[in-house]
Protein backbone atom coordinates (compact mmCIF):
# COMPACT_ATOMS: atom_id res chain seq x y z
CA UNK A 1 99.50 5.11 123.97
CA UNK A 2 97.63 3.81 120.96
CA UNK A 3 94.46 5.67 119.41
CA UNK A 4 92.55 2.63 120.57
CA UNK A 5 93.66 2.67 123.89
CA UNK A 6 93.02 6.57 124.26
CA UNK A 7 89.50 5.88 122.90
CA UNK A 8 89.14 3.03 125.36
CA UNK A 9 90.06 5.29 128.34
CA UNK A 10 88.33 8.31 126.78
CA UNK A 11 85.17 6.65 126.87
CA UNK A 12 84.81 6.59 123.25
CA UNK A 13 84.32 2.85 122.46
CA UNK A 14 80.75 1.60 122.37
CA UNK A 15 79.63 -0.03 126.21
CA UNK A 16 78.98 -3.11 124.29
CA UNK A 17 82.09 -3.60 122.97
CA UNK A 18 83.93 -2.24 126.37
CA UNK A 19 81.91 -4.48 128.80
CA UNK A 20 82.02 -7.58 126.66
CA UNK A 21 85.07 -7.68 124.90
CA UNK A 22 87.74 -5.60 127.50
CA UNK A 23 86.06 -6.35 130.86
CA UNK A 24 84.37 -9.98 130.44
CA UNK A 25 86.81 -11.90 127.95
CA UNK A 26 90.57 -9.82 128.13
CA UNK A 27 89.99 -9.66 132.35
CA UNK A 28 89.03 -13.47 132.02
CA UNK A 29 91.91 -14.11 129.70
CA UNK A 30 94.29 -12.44 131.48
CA UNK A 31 92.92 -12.62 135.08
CA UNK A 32 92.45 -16.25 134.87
CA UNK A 33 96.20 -16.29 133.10
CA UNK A 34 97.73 -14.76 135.69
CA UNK A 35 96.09 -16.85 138.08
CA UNK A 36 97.55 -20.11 136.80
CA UNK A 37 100.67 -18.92 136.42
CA UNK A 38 100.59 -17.86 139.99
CA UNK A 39 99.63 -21.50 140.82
CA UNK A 40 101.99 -23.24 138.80
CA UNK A 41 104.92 -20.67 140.57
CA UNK A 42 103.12 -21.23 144.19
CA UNK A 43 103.21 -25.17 143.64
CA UNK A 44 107.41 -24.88 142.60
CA UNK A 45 107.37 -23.08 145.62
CA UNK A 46 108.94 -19.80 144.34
CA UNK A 47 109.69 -17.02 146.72
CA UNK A 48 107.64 -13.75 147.35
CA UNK A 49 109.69 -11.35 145.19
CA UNK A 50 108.40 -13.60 142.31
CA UNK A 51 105.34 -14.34 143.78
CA UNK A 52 103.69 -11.00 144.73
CA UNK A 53 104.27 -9.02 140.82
CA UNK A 54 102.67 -12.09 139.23
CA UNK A 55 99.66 -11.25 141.68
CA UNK A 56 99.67 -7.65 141.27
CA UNK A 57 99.99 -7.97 137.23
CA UNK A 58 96.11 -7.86 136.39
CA UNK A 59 95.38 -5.07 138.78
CA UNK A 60 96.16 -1.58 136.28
CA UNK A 61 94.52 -3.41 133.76
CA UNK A 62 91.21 -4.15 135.85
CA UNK A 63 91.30 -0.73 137.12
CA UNK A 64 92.02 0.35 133.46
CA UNK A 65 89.04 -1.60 132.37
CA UNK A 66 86.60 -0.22 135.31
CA UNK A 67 87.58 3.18 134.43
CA UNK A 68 86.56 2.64 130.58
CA UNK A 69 82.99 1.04 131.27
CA UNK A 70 82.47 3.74 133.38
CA UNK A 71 83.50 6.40 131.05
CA UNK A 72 81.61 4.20 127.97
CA UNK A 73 78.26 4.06 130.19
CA UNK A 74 78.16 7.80 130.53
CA UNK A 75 77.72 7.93 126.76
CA UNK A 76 75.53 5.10 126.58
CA UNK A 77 72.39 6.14 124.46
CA UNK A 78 70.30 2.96 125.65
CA UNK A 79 67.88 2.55 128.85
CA UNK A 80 70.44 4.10 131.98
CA UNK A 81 69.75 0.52 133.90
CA UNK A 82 72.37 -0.94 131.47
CA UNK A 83 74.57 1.25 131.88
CA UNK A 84 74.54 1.23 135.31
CA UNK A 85 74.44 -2.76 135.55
CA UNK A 86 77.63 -2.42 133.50
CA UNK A 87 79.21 0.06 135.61
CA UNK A 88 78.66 -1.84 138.73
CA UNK A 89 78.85 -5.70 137.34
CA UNK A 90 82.44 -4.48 135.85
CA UNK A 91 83.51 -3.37 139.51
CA UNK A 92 82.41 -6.68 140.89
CA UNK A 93 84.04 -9.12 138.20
CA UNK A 94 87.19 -7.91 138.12
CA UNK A 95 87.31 -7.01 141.99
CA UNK A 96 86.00 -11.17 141.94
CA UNK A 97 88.89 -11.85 139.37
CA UNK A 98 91.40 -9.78 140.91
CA UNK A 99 90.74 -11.80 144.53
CA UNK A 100 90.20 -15.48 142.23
């Protein structure tokens, strides 16, 4: 595993840059990705062995991405309400993107 990826699960990369960059526009990217490529599979009317991984494929990384806000919020210097609105809005959007 990269440094940047330990720091990311450690906990160790600012919440700003955690919640914003790795939760809001990589789970968007990739959730949203996945999604249409699900679609596109769905419409040629591919069969479940193809279907189900290519549903399943954003799910480590949103829980990946959960577990690093969460670990990011604990350091957080700032007022705790951000941190916790973090914590919890990073649940809900990629539970939301995960179901999408």
């Amino acid at each position: 595993m990269s440094q940047q990826l330990r720091n990311l699960w450690g906990g160790q990369v600012p919440l700003n840059e955690t919640f914003w960059s790795y939760a809001v526009w990589y789970g968007v990217l990739l959730n949203f990705t996945t999604s249409a490529v699900f679609m596109f599979l769905l419409a040629a009317e591919a069969g479940a062995h193809i279907l189900t991984p290519v549903f399943l494929l954003p799910i480590p990384y949103n829980i990946f991405v959960i577990v690093a806000v969460w670990r990011s919020a604990d350091r957080y210097p700032g007022p705790r309400k951000w941190a916790d609105l973090a914590r919890f809005g990073t649940v809900f959007w990629m539970l939301a993107l995960t179901a999408a």
